[in-house]
Protein backbone atom coordinates (compact mmCIF):
# COMPACT_ATOMS: atom_id res chain seq x y z
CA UNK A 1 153.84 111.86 90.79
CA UNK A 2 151.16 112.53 88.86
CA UNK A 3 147.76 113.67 90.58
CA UNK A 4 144.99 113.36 88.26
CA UNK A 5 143.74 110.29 87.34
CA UNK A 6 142.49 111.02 84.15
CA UNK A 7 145.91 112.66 82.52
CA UNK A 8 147.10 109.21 84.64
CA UNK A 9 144.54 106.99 82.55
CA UNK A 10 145.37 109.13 79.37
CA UNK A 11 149.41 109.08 79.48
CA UNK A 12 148.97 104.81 79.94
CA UNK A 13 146.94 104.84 77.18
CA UNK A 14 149.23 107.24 74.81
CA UNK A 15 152.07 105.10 76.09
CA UNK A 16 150.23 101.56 75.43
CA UNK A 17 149.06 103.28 71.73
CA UNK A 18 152.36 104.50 71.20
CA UNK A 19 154.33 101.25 71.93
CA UNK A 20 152.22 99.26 70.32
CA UNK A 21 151.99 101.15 66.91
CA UNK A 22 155.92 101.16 66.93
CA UNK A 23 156.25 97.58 67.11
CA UNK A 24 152.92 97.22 64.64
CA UNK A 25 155.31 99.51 62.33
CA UNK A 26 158.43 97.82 62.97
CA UNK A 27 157.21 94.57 61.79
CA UNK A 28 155.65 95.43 58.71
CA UNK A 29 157.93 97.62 57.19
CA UNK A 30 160.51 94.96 58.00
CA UNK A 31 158.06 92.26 56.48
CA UNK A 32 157.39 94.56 53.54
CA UNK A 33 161.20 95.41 52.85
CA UNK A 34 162.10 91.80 53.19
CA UNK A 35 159.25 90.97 50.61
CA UNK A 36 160.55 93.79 48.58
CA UNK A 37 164.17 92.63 48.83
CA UNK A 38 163.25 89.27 47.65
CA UNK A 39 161.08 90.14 44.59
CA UNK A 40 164.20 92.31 43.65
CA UNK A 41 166.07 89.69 44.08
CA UNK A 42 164.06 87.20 42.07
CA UNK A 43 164.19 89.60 39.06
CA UNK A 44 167.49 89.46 39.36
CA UNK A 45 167.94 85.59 39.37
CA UNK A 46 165.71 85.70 36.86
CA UNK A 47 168.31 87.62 34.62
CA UNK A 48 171.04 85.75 35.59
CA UNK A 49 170.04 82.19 34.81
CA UNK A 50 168.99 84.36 31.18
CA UNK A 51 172.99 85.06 30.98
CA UNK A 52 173.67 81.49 32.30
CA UNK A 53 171.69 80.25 29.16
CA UNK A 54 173.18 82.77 26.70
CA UNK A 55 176.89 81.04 27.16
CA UNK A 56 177.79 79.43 23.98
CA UNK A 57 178.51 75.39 24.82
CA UNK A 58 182.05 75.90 23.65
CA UNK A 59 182.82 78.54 26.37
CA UNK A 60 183.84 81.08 24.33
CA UNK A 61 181.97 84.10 25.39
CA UNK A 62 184.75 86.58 24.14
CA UNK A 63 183.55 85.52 20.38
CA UNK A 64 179.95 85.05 20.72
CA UNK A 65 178.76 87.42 22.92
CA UNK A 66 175.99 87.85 25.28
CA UNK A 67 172.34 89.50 24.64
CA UNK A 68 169.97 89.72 26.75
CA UNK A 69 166.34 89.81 25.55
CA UNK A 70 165.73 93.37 28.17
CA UNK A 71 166.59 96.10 26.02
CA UNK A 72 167.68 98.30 28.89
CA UNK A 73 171.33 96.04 29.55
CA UNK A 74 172.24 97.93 26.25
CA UNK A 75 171.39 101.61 27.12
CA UNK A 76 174.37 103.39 28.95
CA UNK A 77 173.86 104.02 32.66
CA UNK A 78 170.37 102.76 32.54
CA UNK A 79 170.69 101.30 36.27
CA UNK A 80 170.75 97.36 34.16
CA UNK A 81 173.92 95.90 34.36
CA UNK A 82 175.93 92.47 33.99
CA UNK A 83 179.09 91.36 33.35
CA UNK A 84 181.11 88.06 33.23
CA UNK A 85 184.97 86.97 34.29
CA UNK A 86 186.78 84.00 34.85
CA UNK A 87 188.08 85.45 38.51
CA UNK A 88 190.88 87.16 37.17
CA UNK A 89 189.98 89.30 33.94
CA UNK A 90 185.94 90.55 33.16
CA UNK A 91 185.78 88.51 29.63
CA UNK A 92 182.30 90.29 28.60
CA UNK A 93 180.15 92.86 30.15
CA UNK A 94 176.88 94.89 29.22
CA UNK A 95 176.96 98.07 27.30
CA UNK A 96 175.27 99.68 29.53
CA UNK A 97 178.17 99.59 31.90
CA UNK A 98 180.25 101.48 29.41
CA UNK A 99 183.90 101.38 31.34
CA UNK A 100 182.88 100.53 34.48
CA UNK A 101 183.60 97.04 36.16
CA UNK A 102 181.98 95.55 39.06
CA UNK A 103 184.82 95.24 41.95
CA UNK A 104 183.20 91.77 44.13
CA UNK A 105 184.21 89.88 47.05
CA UNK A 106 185.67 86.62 46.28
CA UNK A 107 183.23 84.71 48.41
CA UNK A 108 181.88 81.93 45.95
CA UNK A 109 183.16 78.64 46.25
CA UNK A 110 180.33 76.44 44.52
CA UNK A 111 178.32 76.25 41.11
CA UNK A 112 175.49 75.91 42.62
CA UNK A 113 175.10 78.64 44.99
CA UNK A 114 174.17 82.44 44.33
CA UNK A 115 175.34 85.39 46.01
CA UNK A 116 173.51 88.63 47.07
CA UNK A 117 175.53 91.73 47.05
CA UNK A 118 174.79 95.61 47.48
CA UNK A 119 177.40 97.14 45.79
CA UNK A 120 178.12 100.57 44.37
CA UNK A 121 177.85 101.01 40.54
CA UNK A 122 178.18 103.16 38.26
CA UNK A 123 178.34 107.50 38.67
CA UNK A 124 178.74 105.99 42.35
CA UNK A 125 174.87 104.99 42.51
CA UNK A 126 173.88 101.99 44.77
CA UNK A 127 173.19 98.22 43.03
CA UNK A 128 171.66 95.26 44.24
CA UNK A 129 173.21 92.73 42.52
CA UNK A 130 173.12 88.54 42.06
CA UNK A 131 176.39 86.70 41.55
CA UNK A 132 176.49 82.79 40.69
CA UNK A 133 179.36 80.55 38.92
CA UNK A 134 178.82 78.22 36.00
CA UNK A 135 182.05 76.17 34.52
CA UNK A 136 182.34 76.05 30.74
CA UNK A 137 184.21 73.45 29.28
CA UNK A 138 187.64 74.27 28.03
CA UNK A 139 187.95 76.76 31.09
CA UNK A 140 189.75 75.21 34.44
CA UNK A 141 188.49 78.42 36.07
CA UNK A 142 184.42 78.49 36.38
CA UNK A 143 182.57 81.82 34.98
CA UNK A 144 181.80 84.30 37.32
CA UNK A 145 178.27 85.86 36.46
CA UNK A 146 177.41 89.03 38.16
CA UNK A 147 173.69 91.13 37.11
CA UNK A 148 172.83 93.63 38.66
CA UNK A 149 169.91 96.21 39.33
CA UNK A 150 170.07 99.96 40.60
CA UNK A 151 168.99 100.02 44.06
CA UNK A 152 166.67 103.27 43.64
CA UNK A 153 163.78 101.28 42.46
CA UNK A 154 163.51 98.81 45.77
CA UNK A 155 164.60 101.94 47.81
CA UNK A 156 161.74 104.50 46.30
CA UNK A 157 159.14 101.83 46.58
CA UNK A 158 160.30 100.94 50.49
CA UNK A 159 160.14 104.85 51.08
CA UNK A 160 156.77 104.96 49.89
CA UNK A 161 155.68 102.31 51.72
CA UNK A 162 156.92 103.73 54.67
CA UNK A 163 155.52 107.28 53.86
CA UNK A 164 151.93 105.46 53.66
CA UNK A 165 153.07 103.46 56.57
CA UNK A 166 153.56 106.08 58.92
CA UNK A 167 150.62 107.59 57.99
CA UNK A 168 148.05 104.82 58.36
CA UNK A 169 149.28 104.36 61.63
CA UNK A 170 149.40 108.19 62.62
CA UNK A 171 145.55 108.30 61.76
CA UNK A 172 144.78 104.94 63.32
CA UNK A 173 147.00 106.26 66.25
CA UNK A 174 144.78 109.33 67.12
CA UNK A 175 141.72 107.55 66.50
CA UNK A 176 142.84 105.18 69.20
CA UNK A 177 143.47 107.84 71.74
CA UNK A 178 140.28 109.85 70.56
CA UNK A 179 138.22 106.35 71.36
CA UNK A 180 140.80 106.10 74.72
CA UNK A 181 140.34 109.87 75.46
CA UNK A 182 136.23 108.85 75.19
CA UNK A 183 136.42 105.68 77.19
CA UNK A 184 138.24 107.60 80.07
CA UNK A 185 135.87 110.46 80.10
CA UNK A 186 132.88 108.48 80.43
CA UNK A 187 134.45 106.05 82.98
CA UNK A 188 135.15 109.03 85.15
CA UNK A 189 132.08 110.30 84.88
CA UNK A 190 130.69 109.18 88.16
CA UNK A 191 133.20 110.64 90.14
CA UNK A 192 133.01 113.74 88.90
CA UNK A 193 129.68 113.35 89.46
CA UNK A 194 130.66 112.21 93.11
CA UNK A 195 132.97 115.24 93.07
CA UNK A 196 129.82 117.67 92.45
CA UNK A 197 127.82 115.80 95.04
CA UNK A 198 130.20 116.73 97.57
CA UNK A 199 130.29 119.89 96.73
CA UNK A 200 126.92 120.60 97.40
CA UNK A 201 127.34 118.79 100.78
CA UNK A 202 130.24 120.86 101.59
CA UNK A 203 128.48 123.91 100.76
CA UNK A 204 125.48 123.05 102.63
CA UNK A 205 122.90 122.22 100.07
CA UNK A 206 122.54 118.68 100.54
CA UNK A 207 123.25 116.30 104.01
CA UNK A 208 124.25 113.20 102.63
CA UNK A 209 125.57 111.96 98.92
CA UNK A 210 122.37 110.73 97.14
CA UNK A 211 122.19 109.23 93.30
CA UNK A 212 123.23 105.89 91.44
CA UNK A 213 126.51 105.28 91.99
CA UNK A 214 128.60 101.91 89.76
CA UNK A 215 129.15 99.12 91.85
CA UNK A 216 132.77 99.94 92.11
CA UNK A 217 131.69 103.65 93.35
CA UNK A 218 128.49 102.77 95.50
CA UNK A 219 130.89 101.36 98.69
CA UNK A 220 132.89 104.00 99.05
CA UNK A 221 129.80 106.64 98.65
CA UNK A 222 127.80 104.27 101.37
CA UNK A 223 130.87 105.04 103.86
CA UNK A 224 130.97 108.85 103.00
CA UNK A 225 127.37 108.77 104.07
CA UNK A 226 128.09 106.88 107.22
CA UNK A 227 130.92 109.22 107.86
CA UNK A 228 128.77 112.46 107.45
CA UNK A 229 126.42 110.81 109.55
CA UNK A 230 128.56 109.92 112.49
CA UNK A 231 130.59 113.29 111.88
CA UNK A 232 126.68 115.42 112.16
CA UNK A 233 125.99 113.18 115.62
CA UNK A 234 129.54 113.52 117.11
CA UNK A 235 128.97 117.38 117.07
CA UNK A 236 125.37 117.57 117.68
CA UNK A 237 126.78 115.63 121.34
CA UNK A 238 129.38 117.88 121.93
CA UNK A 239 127.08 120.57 121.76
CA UNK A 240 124.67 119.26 124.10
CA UNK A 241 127.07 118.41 126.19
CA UNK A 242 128.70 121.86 126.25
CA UNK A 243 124.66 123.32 126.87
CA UNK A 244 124.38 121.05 129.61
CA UNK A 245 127.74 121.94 131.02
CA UNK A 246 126.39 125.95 130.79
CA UNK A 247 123.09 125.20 132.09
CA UNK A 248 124.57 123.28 135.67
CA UNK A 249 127.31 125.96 135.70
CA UNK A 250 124.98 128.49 135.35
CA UNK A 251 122.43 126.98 137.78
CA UNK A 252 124.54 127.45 141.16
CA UNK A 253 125.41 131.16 139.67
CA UNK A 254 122.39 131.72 139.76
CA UNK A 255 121.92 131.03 143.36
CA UNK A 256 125.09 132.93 143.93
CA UNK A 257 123.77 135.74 142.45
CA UNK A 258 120.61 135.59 144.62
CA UNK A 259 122.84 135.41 147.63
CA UNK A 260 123.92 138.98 146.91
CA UNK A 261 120.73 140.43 147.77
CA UNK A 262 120.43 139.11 150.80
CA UNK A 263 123.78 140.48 151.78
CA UNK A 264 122.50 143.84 150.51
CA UNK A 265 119.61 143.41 152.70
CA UNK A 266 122.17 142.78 155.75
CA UNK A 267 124.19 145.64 154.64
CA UNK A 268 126.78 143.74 153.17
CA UNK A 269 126.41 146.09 149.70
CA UNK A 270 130.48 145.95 149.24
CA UNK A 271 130.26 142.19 149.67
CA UNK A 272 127.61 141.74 147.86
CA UNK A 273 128.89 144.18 144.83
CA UNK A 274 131.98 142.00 144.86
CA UNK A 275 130.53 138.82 144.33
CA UNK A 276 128.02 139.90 141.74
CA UNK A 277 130.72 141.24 139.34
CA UNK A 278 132.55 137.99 139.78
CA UNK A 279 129.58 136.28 139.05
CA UNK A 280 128.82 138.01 135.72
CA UNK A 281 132.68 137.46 134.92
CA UNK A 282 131.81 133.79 135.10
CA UNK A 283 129.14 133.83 133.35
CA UNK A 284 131.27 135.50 130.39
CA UNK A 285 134.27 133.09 130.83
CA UNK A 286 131.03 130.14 130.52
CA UNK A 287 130.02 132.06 127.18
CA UNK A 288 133.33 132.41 125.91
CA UNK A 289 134.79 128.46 126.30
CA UNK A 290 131.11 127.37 125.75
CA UNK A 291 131.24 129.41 122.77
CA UNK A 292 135.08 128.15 121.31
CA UNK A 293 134.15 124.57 122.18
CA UNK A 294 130.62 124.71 119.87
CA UNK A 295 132.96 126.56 117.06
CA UNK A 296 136.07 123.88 117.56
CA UNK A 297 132.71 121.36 116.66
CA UNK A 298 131.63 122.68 114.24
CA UNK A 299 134.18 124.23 111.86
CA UNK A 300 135.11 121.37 110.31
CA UNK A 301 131.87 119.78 109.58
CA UNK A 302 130.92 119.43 106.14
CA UNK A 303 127.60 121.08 104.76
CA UNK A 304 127.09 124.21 107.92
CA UNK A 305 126.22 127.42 106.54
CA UNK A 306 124.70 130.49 107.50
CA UNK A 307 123.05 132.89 105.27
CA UNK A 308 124.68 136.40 106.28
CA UNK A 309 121.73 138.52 105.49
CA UNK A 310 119.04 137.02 107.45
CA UNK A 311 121.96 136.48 110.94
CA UNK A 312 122.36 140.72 110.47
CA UNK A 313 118.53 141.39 110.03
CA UNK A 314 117.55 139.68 113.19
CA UNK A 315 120.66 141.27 115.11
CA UNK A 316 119.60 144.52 113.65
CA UNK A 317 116.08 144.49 115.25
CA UNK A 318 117.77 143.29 118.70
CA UNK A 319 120.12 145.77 118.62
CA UNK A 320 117.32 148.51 117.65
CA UNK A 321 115.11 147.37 120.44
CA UNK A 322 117.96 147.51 123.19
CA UNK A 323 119.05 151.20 122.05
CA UNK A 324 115.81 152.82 121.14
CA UNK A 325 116.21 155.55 123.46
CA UNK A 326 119.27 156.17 122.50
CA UNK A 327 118.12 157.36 118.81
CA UNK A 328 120.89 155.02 117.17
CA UNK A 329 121.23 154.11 113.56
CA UNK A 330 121.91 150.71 112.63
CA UNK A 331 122.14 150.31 108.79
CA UNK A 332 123.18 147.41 106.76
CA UNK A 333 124.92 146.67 103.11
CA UNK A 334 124.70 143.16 102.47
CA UNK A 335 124.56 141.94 98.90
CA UNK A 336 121.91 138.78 98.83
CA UNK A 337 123.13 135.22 98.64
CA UNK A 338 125.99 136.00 100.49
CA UNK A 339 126.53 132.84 103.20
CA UNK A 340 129.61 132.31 106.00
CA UNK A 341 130.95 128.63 106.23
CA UNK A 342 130.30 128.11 109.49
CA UNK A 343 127.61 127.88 112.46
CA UNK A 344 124.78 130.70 112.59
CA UNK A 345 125.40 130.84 116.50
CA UNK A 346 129.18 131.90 115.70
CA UNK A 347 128.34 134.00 113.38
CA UNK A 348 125.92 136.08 115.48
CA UNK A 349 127.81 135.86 118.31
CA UNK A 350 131.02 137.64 116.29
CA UNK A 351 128.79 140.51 115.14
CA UNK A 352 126.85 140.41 118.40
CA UNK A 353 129.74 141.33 120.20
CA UNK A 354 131.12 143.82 117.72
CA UNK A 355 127.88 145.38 117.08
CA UNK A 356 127.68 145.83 120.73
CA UNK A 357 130.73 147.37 121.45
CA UNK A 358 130.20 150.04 118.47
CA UNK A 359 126.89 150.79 119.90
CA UNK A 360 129.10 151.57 123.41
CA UNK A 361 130.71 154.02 121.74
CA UNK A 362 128.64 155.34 118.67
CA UNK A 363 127.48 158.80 118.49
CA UNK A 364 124.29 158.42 116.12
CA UNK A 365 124.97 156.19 113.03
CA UNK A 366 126.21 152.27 113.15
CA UNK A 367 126.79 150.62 109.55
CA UNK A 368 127.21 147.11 108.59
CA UNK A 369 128.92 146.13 105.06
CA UNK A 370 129.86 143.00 103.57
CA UNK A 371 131.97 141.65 100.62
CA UNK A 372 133.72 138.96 98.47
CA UNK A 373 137.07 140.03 98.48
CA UNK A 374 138.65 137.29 97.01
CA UNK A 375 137.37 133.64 96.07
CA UNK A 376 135.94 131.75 99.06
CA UNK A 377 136.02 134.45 101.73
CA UNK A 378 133.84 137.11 102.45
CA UNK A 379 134.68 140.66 104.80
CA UNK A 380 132.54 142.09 106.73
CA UNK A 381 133.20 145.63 108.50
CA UNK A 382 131.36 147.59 111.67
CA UNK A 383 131.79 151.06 110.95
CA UNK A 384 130.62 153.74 113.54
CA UNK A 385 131.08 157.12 114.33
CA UNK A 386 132.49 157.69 117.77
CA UNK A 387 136.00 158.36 119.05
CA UNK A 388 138.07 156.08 117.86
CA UNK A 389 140.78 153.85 119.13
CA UNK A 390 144.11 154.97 118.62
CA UNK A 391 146.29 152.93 116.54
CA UNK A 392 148.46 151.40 119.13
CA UNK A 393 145.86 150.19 120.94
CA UNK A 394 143.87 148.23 118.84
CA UNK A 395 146.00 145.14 119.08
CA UNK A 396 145.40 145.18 122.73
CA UNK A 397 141.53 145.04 123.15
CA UNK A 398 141.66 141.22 121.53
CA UNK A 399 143.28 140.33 124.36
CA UNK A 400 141.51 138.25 126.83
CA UNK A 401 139.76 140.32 129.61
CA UNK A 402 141.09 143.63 128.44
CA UNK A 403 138.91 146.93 129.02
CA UNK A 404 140.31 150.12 127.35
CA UNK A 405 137.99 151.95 129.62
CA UNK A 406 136.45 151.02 132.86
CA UNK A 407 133.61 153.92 132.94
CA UNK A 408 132.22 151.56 130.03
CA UNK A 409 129.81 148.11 131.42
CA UNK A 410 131.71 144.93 130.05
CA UNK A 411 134.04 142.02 131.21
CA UNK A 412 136.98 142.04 128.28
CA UNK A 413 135.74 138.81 126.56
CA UNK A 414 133.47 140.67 123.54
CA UNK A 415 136.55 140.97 120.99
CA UNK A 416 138.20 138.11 122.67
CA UNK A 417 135.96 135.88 121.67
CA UNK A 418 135.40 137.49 117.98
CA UNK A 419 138.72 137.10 117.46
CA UNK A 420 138.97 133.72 118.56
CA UNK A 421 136.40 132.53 117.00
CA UNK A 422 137.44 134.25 113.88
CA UNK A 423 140.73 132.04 113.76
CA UNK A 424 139.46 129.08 114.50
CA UNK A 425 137.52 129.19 111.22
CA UNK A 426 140.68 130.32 110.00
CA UNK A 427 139.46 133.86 109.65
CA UNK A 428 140.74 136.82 111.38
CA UNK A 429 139.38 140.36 113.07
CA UNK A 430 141.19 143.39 113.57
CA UNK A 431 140.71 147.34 114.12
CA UNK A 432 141.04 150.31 111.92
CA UNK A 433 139.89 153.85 110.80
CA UNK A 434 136.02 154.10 109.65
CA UNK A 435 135.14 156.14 106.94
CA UNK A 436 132.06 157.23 109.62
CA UNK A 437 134.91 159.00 111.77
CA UNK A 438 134.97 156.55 114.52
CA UNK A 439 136.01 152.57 114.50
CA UNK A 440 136.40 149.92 111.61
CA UNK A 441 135.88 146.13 113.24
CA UNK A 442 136.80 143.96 109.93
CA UNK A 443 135.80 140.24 110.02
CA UNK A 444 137.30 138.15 107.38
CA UNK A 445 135.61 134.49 107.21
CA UNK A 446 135.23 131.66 105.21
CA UNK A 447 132.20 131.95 102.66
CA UNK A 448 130.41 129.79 100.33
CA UNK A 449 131.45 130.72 96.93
């Protein structure tokens, strides 16, 4: 089937032109040849009631001979011919027909009728030719009477006709898919300009489909705009629902957390060291569903976008703050304009958490790039300069609540949660050599193009 409407609209209209100039074409070249035909014919007649006439009232043709007032019945081969019999023998015949005899069916029964025959003639050339009877007195048998014409004059003439034919309707032909080719174009128009507005909704420069719309285009733009609308509320809720679910999880944690002080008070440090690391692993299991739940919200609404630039410059002066004793680099290569399809939070909290780990392990110098590879995506790597991971590790510290190395502060969520939230935008993150000597965390997400 056929996707686009317009080559849809365009083929009908081809088809419609098409069929309709064959039948147009049909018909007149039909009416035309039949007109043709008869005007031929009516020369002919014409000539034949002229040889009628010429028969001497006392039948005898053989003696008197016939002469027809056309000259060309006496030039040889001239394409003019007629010739008389009695049914049995031709008594008289034109000199233009030199040897040559006119072989007819024996079809006419009456005086009074007249015969139309296409027959073949002389040097094998094709005749039209009229055939009537007359009875002369003396004769039982009536007089056959055949004239004839060549058939090259009604046949050029019909040719040309058609030639002309063809072409008029040829030229009226693309002038009717030109004005159907126009007609289409501009009744599309609106939904390509429909098309465009969703575009810029989908790429985040506009909320809702504004404009004039035609009457048969303004309904179904009014229940786009009620969809984007319920769509935006739906995951603003599930977001505050997911805070609030945080915040009261995060409340009695709290308090849980407090509790380990006292028991360090009462000497319970063990206890008390216990309970606090399970605490901050539940915190980091809160972050990381809280955290898939706001991305599962919002991946798939139309419009979000995040401008890449200004989500690394404010991590950059976080992370700078947190490791200022620590004389770390942090630079950035981000080319400007360059936006991620998707929440701000998620974006930050991918790079958060790779930025982070780098800085766990860098020596001196952090860098952050990012690119277009290809059409609608956009890479983004964390290069630093520490040890390294070895190669058949690296598919191991995405897993869930992995730690490579426990002398190192962390719970085994950071990548986790990059990577998950990396596919659910239908990205992806993985691990590999940096040019800086250390790691390479690449990020490869959905961008506005």
């Amino acid at each position: 089937m056929i996707s686009s409407l317009r080559i849809r609209l365009l083929a009908s209209a081809l088809i419609g032109v098409a069929l309709a100039l064959s039948i147009l074409g049909f018909v007149v070249m039909r009416m035309f040849s039949d007109y043709a035909e008869s005007d031929f014919f009516d020369d002919l007649e014409g000539f034949e009631q002229e040889v009628v006439a010429s028969v001497p009232e006392n039948g005898d043709i053989k003696s008197s001979g016939i002469n027809l007032l056309h000259p060309q019945f006496s030039k040889p081969d001239s394409g003019y011919y007629w010739q008389a019999g009695d049914g049995r023998d031709i008594l008289l015949k034109s000199p233009s027909m030199g040897a040559y005899t006119f072989s007819v069916p024996d079809d006419l029964t009456t005086t009074d009728a007249l015969h139309h025959h296409r027959l073949q003639g002389p040097n094998g050339v094709s005749v039209m030719a009229v055939e009537g009877m007359v009875q002369l007195p003396g004769h039982n048998t009536p007089l056959r009477i055949l004239v004839a014409m060549d058939a090259q004059r009604i046949d050029a003439s019909v040719d040309f006709f058609r030639t002309i034919l063809i072409t008029s309707l040829l030229v009226l032909g693309a002038g009717l898919v030109s004005a159907a080719s126009l007609q289409v174009w501009i009744g599309l128009r609106p939904l390509n300009d429909l098309r465009a507005r969703l575009n810029r909704v989908r790429d985040g420069e506009a909320k809702r489909l504004d404009g004039q719309f035609p009457a048969e285009v303004a309904p179904l733009v009014n229940d786009l705009n009620i969809l984007l609308l319920h769509q935006a509320e739906v995951v603003q809720r599930g977001r505050v629902l997911a805070g609030n679910l945080a915040h009261g999880l995060r409340t009695p944690l709290a308090v849980v957390a407090n509790e380990t002080i006292a028991l360090e008070r009462l000497g319970q440090a063990e206890k008390a060291e216990t309970i606090q690391a399970q605490v901050v692993r539940m915190e980091r299991m809160i972050d990381y569903h809280t955290a898939r739940a706001r991305a599962a919200a919002a991946r798939d609404v139309p419009g979000i976008r995040c401008d890449v630039t200004s989500s690394v410059e404010s991590l950059r002066r976080v992370f700078m703050r947190l490791h200022q004793g620590r004389g770390l680099v942090l630079s950035t290569e981000i080319p400007p304009g360059t936006a991620f399809r998707g929440d701000r939070q998620d974006l930050e909290e991918m790079l958060g958490n790779l930025v982070d780990n780098a800085g766990k392990w860098a020596e001196r110098n952090i860098m952050i790039r990012c690119g277009q590879p290809s059409p609608g995506w956009l890479e983004v790597t964390i290069d630093d300069d520490g040890p390294g991971l070895a190669a058949d590790l690296r598919g191991e510290a995405f897993a869930r609540g992995a730690r490579l190395d426990d002398t190192v502060p962390g719970s085994g969520l950071g990548l986790a949660i990059v990577k998950d939230l990396a596919e659910m935008y239908g990205g992806t993150a993985s691990l590999g050599d940096s040019p800086l000597g250390g790691l390479r965390a690449i990020l490869r997400l959905p961008a506005i193009a």
